[in-house]
Protein backbone atom coordinates (compact mmCIF):
# COMPACT_ATOMS: atom_id res chain seq x y z
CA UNK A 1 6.84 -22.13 389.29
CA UNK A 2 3.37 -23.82 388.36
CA UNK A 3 4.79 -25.37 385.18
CA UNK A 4 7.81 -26.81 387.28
CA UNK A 5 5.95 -28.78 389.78
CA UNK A 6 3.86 -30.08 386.52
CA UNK A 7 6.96 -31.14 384.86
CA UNK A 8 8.19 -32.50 388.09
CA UNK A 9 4.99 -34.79 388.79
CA UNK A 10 4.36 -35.61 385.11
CA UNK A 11 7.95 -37.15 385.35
CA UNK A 12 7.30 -39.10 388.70
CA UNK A 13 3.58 -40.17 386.85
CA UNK A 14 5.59 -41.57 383.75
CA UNK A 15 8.16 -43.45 386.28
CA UNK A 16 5.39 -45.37 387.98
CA UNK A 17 2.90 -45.54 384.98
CA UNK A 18 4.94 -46.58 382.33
CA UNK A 19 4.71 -43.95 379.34
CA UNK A 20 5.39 -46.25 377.01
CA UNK A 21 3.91 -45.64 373.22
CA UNK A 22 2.62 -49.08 372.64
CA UNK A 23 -0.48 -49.13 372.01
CA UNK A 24 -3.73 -50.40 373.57
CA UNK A 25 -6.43 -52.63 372.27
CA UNK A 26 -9.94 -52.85 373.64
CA UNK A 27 -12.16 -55.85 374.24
CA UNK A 28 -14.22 -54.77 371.25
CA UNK A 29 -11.34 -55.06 368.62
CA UNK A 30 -10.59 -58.63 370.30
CA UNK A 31 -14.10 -60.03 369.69
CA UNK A 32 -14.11 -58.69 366.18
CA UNK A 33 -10.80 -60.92 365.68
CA UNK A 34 -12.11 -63.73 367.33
CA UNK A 35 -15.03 -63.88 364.77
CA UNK A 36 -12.86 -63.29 362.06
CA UNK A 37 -10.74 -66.01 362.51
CA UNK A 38 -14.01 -68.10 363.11
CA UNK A 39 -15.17 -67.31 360.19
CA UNK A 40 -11.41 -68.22 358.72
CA UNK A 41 -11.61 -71.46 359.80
CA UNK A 42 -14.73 -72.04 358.09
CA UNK A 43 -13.27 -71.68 354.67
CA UNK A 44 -10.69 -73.51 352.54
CA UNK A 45 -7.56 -70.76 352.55
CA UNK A 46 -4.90 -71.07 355.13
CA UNK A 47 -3.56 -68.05 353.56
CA UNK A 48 -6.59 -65.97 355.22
CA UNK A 49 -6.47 -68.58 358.57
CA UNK A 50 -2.88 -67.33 359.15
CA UNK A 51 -4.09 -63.93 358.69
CA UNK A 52 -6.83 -63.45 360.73
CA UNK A 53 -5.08 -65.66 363.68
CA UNK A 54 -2.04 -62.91 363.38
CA UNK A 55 -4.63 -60.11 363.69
CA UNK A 56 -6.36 -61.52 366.62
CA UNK A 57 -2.40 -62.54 368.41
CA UNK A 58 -1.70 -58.81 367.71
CA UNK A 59 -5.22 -57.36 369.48
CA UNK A 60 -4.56 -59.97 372.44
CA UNK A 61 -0.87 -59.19 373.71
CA UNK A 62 -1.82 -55.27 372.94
CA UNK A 63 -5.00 -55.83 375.50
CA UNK A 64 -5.54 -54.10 378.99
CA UNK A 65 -6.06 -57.68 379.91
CA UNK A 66 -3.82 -59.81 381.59
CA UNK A 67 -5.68 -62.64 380.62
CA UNK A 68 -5.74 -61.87 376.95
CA UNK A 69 -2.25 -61.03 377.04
CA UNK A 70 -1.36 -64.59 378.57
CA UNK A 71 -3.56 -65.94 375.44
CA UNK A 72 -1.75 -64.17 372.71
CA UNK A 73 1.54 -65.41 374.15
CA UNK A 74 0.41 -68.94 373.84
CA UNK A 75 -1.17 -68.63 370.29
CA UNK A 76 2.23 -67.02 369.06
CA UNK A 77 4.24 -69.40 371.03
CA UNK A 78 2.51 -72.11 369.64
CA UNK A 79 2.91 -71.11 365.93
CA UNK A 80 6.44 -69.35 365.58
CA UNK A 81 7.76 -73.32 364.42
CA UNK A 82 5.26 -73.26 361.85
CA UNK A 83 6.95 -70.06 360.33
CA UNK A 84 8.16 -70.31 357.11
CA UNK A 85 9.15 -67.00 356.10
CA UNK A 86 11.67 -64.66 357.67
CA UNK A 87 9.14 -61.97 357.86
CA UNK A 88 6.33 -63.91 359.23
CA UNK A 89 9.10 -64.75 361.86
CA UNK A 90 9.98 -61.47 362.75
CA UNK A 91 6.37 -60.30 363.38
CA UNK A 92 5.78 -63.21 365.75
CA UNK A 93 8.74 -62.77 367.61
CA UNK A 94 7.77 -58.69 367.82
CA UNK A 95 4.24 -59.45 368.96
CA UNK A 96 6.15 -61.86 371.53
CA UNK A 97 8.04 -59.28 372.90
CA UNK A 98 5.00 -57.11 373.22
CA UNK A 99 3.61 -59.21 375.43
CA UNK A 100 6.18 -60.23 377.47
CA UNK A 101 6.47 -56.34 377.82
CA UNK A 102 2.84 -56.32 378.93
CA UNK A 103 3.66 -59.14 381.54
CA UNK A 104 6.06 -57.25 382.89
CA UNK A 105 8.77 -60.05 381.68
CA UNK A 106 11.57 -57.49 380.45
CA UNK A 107 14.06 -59.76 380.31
CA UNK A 108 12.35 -62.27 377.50
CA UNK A 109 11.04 -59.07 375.80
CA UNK A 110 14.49 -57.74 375.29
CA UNK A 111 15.90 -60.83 374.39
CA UNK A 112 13.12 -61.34 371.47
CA UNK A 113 13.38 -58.05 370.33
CA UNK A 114 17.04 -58.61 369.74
CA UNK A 115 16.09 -61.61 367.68
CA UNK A 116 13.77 -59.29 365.65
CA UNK A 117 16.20 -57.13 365.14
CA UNK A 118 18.54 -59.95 364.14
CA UNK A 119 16.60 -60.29 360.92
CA UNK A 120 15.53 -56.64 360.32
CA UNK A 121 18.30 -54.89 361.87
CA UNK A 122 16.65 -51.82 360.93
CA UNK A 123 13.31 -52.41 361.66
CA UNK A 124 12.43 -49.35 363.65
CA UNK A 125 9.27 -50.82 365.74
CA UNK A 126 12.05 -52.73 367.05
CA UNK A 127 14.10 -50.81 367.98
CA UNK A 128 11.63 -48.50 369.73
CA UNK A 129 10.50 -51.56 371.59
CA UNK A 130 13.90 -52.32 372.32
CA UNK A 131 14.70 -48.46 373.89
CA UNK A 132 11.18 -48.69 375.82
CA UNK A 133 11.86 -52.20 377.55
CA UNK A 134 15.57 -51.14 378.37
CA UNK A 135 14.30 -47.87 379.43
CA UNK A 136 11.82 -49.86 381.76
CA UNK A 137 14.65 -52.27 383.05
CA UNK A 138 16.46 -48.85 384.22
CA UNK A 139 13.05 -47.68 386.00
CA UNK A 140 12.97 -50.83 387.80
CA UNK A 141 16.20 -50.85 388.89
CA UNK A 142 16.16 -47.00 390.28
CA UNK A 143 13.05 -48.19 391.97
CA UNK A 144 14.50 -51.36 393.62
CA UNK A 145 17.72 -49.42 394.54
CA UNK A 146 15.10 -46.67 396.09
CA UNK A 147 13.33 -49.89 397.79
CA UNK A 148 16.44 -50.98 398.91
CA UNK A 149 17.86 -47.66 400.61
CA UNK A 150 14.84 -47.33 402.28
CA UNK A 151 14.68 -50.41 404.06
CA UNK A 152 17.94 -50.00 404.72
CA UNK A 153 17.65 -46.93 405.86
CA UNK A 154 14.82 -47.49 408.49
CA UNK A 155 16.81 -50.49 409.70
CA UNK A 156 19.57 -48.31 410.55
CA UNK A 157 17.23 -45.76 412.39
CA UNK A 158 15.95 -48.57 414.49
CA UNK A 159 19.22 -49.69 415.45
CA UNK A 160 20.20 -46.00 416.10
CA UNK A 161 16.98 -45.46 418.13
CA UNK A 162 17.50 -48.75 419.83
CA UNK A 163 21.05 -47.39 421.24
CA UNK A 164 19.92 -44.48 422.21
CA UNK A 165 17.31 -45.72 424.67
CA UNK A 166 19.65 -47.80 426.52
């Protein structure tokens, strides 16, 4: 009996706390990146520039932070029309949807994901993103339709209750 109430609230935790498998990145990581690509733009090789600047995009829409998130969005935004290559493209537009996922913008996510997978149809990152933001469009819709019923319903009560008095 024990185990089913576990099951039962781990599933309610996962419904309001995500679950997702993307992972995290810590402040640490970010500041290690930032001086990295300092130290990029010191030297002569865009090669290593690009590099370092996708590393530190990658540790900022993977942060806890919204604010970080919001940064890594602009610094990918900013250089997906300098891409030249179709894989440097995909890994842009990937990161992008990671942090539109992180914003809670499920609707942009999806829709770069599917651009990803437009040029690595098999690219299974992808796709996992792809299941976890649709799965999170579902969980937001059960929760608005659960929002919704219960507004509903209490308006109906007070109508009811309303009747009955007079």
């Amino acid at each position: 009996m024990e185990q089913m109430f576990d099951k039962f609230f781990d599933s309610i935790a996962n419904l309001f706390g995500g679950g997702d498998s993307i992972p995290w990145c810590d402040r640490d990581v970010i500041h290690g990146c930032e001086k990295e690509v300092a130290e990029a733009n010191k030297g002569d090789s865009d090669e290593l520039k690009s590099e370092s600047i996708m590393r530190l995009s990658w540790a900022l829409v993977h942060s806890k932070q919204p604010e970080d998130v919001q940064r890594g969005i602009a610094m990918l935004e900013a250089s997906l029309a300098n891409t030249g290559s179709p894989l440097h493209q995909r890994e842009k537009l990937y990161l992008l949807a990671v942090g539109y996922y992180r914003t809670a913008e499920y609707s942009n996510s999806r829709h770069l994901v599917e651009q990803c997978l437009e040029i690595a149809p098999d690219w299974r990152q992808a796709l996992t993103l792809k299941k976890t933001v649709e799965d999170r469009i579902a969980k937001e819709g059960l929760i608005g339709i659960g929002i919704t019923a219960s507004a509903v319903g209490l308006i109906a009560a007070g109508i009811v209750a309303a009747l009955v008095r007079r």
